[in-house]
C-alpha atoms as a PDB file:
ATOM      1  CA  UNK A   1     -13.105  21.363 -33.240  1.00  0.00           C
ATOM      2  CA  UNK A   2     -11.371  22.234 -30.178  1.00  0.00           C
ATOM      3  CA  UNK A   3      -8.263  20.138 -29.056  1.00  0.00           C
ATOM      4  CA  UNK A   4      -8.152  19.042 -25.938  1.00  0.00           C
ATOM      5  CA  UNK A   5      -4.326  20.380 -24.278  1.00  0.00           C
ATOM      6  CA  UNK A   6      -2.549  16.930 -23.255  1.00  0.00           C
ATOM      7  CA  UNK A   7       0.083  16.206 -20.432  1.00  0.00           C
ATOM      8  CA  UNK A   8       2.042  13.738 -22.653  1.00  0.00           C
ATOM      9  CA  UNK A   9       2.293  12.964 -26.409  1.00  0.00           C
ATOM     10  CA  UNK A  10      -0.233  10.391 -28.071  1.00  0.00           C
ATOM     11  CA  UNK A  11       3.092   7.737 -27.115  1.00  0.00           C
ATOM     12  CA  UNK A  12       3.874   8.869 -23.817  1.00  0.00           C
ATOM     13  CA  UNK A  13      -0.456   8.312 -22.602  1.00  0.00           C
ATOM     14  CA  UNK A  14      -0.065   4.689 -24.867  1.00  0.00           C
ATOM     15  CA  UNK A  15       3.815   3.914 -22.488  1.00  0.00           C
ATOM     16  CA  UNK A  16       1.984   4.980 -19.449  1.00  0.00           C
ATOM     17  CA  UNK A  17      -1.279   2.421 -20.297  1.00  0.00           C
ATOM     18  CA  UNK A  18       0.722  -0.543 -20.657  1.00  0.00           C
ATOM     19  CA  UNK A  19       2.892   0.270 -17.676  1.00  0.00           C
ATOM     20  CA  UNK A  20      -0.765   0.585 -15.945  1.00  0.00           C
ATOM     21  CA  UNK A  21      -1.912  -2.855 -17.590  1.00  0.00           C
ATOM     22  CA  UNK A  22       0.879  -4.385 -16.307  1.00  0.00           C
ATOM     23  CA  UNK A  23       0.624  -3.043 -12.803  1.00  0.00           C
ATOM     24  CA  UNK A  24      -3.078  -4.043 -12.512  1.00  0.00           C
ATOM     25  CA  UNK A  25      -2.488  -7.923 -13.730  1.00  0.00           C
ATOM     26  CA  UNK A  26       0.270  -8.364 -11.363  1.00  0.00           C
ATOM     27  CA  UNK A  27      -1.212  -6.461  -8.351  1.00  0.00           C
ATOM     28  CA  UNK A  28      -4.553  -8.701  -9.359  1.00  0.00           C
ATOM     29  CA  UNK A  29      -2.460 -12.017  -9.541  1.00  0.00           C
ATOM     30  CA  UNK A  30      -0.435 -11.722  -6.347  1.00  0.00           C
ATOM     31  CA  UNK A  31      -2.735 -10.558  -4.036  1.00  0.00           C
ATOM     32  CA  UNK A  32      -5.495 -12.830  -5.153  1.00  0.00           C
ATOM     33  CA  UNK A  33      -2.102 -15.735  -4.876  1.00  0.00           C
ATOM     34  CA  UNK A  34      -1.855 -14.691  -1.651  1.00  0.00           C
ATOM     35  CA  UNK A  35      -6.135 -14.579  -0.121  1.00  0.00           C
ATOM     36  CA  UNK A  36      -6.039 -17.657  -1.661  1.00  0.00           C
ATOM     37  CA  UNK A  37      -3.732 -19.535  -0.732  1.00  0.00           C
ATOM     38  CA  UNK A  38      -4.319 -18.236   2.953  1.00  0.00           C
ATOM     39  CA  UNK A  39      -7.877 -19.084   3.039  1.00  0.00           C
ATOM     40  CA  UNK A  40      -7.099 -22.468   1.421  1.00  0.00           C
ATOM     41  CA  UNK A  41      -4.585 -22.937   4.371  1.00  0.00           C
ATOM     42  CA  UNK A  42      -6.301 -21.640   7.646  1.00  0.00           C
ATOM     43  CA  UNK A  43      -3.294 -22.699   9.772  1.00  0.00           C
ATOM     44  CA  UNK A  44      -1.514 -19.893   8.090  1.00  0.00           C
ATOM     45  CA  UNK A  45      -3.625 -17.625   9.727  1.00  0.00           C
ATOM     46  CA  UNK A  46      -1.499 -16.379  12.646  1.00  0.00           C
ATOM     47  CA  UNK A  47      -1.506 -13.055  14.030  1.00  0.00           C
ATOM     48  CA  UNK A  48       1.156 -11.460  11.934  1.00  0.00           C
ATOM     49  CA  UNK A  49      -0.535 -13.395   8.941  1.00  0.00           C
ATOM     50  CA  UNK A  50      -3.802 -11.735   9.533  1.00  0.00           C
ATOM     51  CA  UNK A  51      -2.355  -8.277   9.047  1.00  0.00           C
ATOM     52  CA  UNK A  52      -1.007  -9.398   5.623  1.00  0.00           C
ATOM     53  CA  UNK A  53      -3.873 -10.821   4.394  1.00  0.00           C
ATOM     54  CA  UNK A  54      -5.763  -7.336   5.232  1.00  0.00           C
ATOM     55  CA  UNK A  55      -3.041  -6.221   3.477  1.00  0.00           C
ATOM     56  CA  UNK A  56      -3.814  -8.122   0.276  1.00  0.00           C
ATOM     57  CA  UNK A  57      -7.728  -7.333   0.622  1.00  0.00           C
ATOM     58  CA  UNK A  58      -6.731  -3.817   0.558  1.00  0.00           C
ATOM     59  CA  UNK A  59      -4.396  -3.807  -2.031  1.00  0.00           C
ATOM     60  CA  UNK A  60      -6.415  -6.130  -4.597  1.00  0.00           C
ATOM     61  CA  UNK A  61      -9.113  -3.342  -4.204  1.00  0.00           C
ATOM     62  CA  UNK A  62      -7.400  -0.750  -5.178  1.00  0.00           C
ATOM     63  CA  UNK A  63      -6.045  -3.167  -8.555  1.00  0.00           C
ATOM     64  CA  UNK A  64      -9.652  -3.116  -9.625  1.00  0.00           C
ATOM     65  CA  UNK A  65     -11.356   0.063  -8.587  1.00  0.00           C
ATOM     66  CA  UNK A  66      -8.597   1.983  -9.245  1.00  0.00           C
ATOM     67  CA  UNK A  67      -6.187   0.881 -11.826  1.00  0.00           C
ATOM     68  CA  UNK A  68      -8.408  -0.452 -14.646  1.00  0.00           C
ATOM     69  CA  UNK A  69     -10.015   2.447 -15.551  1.00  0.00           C
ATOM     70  CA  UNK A  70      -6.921   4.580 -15.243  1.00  0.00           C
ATOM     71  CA  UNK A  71      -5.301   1.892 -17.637  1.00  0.00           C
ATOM     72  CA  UNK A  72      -8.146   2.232 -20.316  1.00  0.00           C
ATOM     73  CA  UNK A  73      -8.458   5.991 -19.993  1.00  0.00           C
ATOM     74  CA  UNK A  74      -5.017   6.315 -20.327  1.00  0.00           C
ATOM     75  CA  UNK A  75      -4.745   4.121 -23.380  1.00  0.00           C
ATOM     76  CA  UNK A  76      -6.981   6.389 -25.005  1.00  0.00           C
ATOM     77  CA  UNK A  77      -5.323   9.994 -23.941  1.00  0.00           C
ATOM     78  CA  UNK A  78      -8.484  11.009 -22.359  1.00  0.00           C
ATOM     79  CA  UNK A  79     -11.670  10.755 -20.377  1.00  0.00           C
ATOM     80  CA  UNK A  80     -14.106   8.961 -23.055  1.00  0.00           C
ATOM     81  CA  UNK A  81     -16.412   6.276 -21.156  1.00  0.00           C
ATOM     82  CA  UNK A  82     -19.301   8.976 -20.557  1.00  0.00           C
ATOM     83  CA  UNK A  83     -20.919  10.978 -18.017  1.00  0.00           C
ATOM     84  CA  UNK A  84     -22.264   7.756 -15.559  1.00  0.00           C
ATOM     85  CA  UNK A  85     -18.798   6.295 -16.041  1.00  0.00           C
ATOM     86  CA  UNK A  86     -17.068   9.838 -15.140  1.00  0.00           C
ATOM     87  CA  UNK A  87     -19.042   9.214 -11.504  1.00  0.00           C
ATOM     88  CA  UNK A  88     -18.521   5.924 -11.240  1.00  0.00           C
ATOM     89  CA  UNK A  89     -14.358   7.201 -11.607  1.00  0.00           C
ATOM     90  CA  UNK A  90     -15.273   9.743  -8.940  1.00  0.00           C
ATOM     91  CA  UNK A  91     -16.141   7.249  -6.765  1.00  0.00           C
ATOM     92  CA  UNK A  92     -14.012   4.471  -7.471  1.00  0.00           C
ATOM     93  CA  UNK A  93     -11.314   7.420  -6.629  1.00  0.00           C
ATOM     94  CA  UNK A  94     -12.568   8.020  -3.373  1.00  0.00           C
ATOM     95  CA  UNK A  95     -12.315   4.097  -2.769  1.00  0.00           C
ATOM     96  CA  UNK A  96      -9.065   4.072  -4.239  1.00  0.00           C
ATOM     97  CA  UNK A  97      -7.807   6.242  -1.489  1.00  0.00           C
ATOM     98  CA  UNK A  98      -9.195   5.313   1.296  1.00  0.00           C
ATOM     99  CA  UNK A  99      -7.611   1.886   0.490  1.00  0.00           C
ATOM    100  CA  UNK A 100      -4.362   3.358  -0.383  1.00  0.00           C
ATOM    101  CA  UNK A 101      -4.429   4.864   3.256  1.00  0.00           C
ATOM    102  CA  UNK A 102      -4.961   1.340   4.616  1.00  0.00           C
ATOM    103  CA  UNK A 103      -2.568   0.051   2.883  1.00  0.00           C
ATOM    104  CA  UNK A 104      -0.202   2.242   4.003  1.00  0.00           C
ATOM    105  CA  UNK A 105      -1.528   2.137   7.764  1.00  0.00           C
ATOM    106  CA  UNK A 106      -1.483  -1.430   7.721  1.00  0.00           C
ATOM    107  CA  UNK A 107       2.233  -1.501   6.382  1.00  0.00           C
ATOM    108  CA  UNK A 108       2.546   1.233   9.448  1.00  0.00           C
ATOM    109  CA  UNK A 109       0.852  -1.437  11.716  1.00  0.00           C
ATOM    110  CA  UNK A 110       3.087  -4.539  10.856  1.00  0.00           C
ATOM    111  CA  UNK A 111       6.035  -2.383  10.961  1.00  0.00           C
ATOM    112  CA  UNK A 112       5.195  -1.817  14.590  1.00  0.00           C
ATOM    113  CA  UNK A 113       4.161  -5.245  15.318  1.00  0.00           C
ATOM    114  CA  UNK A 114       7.998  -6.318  13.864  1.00  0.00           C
ATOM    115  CA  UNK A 115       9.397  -4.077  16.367  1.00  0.00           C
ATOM    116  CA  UNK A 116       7.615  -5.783  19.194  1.00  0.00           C
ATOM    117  CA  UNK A 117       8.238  -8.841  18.127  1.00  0.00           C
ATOM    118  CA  UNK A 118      12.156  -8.351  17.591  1.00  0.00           C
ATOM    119  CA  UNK A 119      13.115  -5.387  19.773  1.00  0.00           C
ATOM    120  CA  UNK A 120      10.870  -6.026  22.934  1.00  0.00           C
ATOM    121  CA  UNK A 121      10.355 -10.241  22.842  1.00  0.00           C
ATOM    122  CA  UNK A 122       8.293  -9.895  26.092  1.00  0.00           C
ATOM    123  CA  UNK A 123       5.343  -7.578  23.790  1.00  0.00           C
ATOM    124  CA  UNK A 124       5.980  -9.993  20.704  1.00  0.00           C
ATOM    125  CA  UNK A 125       4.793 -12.887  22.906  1.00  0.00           C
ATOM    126  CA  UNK A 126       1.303 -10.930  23.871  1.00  0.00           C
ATOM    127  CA  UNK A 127       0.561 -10.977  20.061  1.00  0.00           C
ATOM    128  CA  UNK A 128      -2.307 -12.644  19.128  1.00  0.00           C
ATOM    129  CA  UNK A 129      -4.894 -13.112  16.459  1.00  0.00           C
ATOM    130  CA  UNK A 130      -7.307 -11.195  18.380  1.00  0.00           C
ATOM    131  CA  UNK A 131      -5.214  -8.094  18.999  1.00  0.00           C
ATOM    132  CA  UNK A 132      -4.086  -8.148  14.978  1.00  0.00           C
ATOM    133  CA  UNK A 133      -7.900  -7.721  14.098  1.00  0.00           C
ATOM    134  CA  UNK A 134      -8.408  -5.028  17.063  1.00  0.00           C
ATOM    135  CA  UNK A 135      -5.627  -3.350  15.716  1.00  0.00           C
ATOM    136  CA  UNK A 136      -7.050  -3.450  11.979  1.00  0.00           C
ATOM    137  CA  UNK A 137      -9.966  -2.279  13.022  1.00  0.00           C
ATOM    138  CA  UNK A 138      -8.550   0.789  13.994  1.00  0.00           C
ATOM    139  CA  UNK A 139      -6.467   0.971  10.775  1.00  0.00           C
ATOM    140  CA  UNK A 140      -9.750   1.013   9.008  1.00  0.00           C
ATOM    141  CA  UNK A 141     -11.862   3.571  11.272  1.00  0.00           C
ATOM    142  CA  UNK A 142      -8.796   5.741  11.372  1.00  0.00           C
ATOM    143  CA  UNK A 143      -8.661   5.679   7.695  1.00  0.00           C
ATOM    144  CA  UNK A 144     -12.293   5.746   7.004  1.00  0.00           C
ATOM    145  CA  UNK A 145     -12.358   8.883   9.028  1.00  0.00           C
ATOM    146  CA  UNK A 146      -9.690  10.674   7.063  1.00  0.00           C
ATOM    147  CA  UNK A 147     -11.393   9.910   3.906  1.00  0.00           C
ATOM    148  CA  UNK A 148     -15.077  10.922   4.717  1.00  0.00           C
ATOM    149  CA  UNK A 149     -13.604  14.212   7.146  1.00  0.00           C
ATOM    150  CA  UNK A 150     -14.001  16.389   3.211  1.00  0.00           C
ATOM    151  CA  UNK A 151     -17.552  14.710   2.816  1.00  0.00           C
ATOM    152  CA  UNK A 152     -18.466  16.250   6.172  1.00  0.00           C
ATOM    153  CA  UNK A 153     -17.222  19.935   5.617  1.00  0.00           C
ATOM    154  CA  UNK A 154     -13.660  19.835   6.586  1.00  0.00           C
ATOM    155  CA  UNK A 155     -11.826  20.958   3.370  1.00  0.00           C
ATOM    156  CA  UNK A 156     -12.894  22.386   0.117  1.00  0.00           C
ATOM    157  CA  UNK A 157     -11.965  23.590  -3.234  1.00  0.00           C
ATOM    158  CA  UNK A 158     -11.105  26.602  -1.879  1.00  0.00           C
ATOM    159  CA  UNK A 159      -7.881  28.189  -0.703  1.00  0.00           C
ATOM    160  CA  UNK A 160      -9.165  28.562   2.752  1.00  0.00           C
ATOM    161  CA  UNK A 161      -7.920  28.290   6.484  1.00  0.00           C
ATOM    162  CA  UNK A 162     -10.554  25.198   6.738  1.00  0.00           C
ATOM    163  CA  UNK A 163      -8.973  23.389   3.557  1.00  0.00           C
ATOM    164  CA  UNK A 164      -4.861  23.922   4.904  1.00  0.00           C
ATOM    165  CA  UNK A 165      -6.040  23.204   8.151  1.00  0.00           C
ATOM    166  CA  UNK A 166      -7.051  19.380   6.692  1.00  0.00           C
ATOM    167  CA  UNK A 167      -3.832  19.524   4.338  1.00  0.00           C
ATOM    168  CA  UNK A 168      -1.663  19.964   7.440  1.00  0.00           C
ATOM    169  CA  UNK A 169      -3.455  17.782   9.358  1.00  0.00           C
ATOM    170  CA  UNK A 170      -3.501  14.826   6.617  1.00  0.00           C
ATOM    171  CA  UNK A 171      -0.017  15.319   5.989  1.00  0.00           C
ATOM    172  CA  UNK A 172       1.171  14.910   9.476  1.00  0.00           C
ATOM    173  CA  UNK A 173      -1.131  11.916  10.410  1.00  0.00           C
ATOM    174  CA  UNK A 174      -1.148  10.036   7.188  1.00  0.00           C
ATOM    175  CA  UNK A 175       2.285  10.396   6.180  1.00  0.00           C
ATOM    176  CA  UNK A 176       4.516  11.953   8.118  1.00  0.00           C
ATOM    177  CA  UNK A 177       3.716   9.647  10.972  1.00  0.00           C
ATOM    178  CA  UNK A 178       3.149   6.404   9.250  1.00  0.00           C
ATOM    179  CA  UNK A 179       6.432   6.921   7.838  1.00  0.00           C
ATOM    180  CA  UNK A 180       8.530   7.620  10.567  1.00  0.00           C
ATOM    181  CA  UNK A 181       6.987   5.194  12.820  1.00  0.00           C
ATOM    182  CA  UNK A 182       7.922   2.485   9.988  1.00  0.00           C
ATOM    183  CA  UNK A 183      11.361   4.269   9.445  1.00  0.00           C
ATOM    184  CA  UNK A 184      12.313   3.644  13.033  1.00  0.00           C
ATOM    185  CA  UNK A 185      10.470   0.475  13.580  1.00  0.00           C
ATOM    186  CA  UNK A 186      12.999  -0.974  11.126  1.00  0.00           C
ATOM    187  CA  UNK A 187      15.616   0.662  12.091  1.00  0.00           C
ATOM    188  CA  UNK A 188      15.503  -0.751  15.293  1.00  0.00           C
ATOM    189  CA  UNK A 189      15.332  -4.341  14.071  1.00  0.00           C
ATOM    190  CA  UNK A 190      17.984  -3.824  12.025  1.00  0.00           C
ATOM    191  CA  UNK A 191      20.256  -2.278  15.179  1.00  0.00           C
ATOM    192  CA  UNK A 192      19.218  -5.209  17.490  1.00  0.00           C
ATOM    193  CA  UNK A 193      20.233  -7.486  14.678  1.00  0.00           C
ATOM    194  CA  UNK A 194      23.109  -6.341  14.462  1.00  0.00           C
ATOM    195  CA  UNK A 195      23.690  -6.527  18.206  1.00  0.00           C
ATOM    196  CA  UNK A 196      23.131 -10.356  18.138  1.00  0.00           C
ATOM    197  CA  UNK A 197      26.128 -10.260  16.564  1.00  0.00           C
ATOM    198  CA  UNK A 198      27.662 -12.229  13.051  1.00  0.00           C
ATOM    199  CA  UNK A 199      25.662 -15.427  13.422  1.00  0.00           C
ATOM    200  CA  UNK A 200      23.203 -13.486  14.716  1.00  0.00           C
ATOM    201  CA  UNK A 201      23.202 -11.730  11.278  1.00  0.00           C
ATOM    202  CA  UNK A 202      23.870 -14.720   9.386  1.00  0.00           C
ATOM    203  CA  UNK A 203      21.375 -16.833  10.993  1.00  0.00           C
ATOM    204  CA  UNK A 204      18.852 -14.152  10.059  1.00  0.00           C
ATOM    205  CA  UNK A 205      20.268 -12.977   6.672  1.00  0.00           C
ATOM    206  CA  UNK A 206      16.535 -13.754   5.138  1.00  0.00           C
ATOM    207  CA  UNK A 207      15.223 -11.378   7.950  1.00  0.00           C
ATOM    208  CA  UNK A 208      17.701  -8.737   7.103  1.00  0.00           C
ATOM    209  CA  UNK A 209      16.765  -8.939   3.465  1.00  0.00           C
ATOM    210  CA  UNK A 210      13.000  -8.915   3.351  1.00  0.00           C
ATOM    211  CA  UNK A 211      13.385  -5.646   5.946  1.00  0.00           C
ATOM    212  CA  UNK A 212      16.130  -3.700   3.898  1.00  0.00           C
ATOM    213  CA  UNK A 213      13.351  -4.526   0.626  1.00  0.00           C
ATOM    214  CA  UNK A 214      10.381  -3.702   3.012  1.00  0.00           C
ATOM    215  CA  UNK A 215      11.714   0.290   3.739  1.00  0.00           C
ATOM    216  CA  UNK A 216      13.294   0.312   0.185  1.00  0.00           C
ATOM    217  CA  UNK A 217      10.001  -0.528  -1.591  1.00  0.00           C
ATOM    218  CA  UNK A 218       7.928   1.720   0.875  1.00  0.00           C
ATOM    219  CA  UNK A 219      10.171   4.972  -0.129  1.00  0.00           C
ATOM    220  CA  UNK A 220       9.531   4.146  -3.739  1.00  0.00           C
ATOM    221  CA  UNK A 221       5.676   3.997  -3.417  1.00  0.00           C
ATOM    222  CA  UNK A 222       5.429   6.470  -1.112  1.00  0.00           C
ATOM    223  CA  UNK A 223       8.139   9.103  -0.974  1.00  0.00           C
ATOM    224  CA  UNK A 224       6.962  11.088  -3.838  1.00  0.00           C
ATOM    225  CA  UNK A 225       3.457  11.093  -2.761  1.00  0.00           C
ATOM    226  CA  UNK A 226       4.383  12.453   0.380  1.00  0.00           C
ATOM    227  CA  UNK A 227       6.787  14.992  -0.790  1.00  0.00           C
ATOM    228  CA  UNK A 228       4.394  16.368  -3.276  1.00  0.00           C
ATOM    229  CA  UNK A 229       1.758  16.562  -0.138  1.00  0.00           C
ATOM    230  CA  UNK A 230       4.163  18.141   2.111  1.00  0.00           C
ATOM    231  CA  UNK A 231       5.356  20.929  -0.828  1.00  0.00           C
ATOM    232  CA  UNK A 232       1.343  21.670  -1.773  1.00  0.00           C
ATOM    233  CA  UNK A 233       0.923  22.304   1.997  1.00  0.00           C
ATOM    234  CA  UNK A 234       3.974  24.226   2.806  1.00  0.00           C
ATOM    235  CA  UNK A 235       3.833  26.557  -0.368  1.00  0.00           C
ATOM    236  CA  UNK A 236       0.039  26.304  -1.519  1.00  0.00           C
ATOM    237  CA  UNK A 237       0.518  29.089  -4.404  1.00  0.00           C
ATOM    238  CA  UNK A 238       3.344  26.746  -5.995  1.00  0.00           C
ATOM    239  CA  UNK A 239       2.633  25.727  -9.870  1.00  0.00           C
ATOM    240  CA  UNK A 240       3.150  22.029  -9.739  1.00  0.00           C
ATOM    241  CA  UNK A 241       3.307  20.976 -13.435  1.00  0.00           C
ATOM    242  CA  UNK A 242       0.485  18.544 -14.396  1.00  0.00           C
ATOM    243  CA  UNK A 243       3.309  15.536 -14.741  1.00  0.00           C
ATOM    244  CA  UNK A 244       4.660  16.098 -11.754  1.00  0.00           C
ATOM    245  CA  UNK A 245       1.798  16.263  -9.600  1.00  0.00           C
ATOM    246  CA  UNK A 246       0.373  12.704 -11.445  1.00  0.00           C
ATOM    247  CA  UNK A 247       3.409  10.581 -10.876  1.00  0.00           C
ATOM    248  CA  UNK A 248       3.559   9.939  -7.429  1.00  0.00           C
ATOM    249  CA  UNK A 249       0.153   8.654  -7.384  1.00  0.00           C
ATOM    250  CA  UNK A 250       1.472   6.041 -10.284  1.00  0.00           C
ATOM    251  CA  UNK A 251       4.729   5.061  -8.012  1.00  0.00           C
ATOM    252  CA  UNK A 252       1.813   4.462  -5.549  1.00  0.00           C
ATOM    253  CA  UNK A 253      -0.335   2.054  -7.420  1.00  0.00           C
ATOM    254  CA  UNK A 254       2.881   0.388  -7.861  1.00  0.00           C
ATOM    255  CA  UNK A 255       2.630  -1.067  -4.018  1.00  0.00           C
ATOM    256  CA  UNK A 256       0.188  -3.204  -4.482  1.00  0.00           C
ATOM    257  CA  UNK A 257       2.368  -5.496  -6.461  1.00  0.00           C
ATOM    258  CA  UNK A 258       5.565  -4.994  -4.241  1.00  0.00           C
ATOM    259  CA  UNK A 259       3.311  -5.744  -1.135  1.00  0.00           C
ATOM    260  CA  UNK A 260       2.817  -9.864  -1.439  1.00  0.00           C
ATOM    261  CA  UNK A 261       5.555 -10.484  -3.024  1.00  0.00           C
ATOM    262  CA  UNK A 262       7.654  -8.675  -0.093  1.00  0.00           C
ATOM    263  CA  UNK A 263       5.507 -10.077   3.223  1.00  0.00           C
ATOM    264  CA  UNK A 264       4.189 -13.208   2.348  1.00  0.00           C
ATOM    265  CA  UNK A 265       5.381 -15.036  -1.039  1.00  0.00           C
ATOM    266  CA  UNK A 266       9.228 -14.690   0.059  1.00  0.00           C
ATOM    267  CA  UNK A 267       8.733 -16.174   3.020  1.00  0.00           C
ATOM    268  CA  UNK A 268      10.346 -19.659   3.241  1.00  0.00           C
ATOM    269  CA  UNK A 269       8.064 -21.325   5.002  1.00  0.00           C
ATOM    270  CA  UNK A 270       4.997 -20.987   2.413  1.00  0.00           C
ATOM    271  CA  UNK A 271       5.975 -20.543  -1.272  1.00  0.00           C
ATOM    272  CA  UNK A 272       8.774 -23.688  -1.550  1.00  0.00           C
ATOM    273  CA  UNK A 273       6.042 -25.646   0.040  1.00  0.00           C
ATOM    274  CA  UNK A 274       3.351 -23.932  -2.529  1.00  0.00           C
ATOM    275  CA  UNK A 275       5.672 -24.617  -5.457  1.00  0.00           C
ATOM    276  CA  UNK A 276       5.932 -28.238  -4.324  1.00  0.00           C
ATOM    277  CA  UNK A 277       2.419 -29.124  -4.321  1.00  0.00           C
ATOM    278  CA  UNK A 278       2.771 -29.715  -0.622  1.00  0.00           C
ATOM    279  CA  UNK A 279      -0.719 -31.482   0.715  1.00  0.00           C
ATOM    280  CA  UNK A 280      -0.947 -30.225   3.991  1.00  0.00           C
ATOM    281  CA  UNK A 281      -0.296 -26.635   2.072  1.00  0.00           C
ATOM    282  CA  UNK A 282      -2.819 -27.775  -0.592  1.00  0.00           C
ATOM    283  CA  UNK A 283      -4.814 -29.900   1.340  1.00  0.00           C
ATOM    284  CA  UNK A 284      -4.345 -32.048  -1.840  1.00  0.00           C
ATOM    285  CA  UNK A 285      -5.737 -35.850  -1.533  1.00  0.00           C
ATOM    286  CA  UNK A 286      -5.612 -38.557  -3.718  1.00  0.00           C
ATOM    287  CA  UNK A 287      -8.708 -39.035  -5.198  1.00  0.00           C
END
């Protein structure tokens, strides 16, 4: 019989699936917390609010078509559901990644929404419900046309011109940008924060907070992914051990749970009054 070579020891793959199992229930829980409780609440529904809940559509799909299976498979050491199953994976893959580039284009977009908002007040008041949906529209196409560009020809298997040429190119316009557009998005609020002044500071500690945890959380989920993306492009003959080239996509399946928890269910003005059993929040009446 031959024995199949394995990344990690029989422990390690067993660590790794409850680590996953965890992940996927609390990714599942907040982000359905979150649709729900907006969709139970339509007032909530503002422009900024609209972004988040795309946010939490995007990031509860990639909990289920994503996660789960990579939490049983992993439980087990190795690929064992079957031939139809090993397509479905394929597929449920290709989903996952498409929605992990939303995700992280929609994080891009309410970065950049936050600096209009903050940093140029006369932009922030132009933001509306309608432009949040025109501008996750193009989140989507954008995305949607990064993820079917190998399905049309552009990339391959190969160690090509045509496949580096869509390495460079995804690199640069799915991470390098995203990120630096959110790096100095932030950075900005956090300068004109600071020029407000102490109270200004203090009056807006929460603010500070929730945008120190936004770029902290983001370079956990999505540094190593990126660095590992920008080394395979930059060096393409590298060996990249097998452990190190599956981590960073683990850190980012991690997001998903960081995501609600960071831009909507620490936000003071909806989970006290969820907590309470607020009726307006509820919509509650006595029967």
């Amino acid at each position: 019989m031959t024995v199949q070579p394995t990344i990690f020891p029989r422990v390690g793959y067993s660590i790794l699936s409850y680590l996953m199992f965890i992940n996927t229930v609390l990714s599942v829980f907040n982000n359905l917390l979150v649709i729900g409780v907006m969709l139970k609440n339509m007032h909530f529904l503002n422009a900024m609010n609209v972004i988040i809940l795309s946010l939490a559509v995007s990031d509860l799909m990639i909990a289920t078509c994503g996660s789960a299976i990579v939490t049983i498979t992993n439980y087990e050491g190795s690929f064992f559901l079957g031939n139809a199953f090993c397509i479905f994976q394929g597929f449920a893959m290709l989903i996952s990644y498409f929605l992990g580039l939303v995700s992280l284009c929609t994080l891009t977009l309410l970065a950049y929404e936050r600096y209009n908002i903050v940093c140029k007040p006369m932009a922030g008041f132009k933001l509306n419900v309608c432009r949040s949906c025109q501008g996750l529209v193009l989140v989507w196409l954008y995305c949607l046309f990064w993820a079917v560009a190998p399905l049309l020809g552009w990339s391959s298997e190969e160690r090509s011109w045509t496949n580096y040429s869509y390495l460079i190119a995804y690199t640069l316009m799915c991470f390098i940008l995203p990120t630096a557009v959110i790096i100095y998005c932030y950075s900005n609020v956090l300068v004109s924060m600071r020029k407000g002044g102490k109270k200004c500071l203090e009056d807006n500690e929460h603010a500070v907070r929730m945008v120190l945890a936004m770029i902290v959380s983001f370079f956990i989920c999505w540094l190593p992914y990126t660095a590992i993306s920008v080394v395979v492009v930059v060096n393409p003959e590298i060996y990249i051990p097998p452990l190190v080239a599956t981590m960073p996509m683990y850190f980012a399946k991690t997001s998903p749970v960081y995501n609600p928890i960071i831009y909507f269910l620490t936000n003071k003005q909806v989970f006290p009054r969820v907590l309470s059993g607020n009726p307006v929040l509820w919509s509650i009446h006595p029967s």
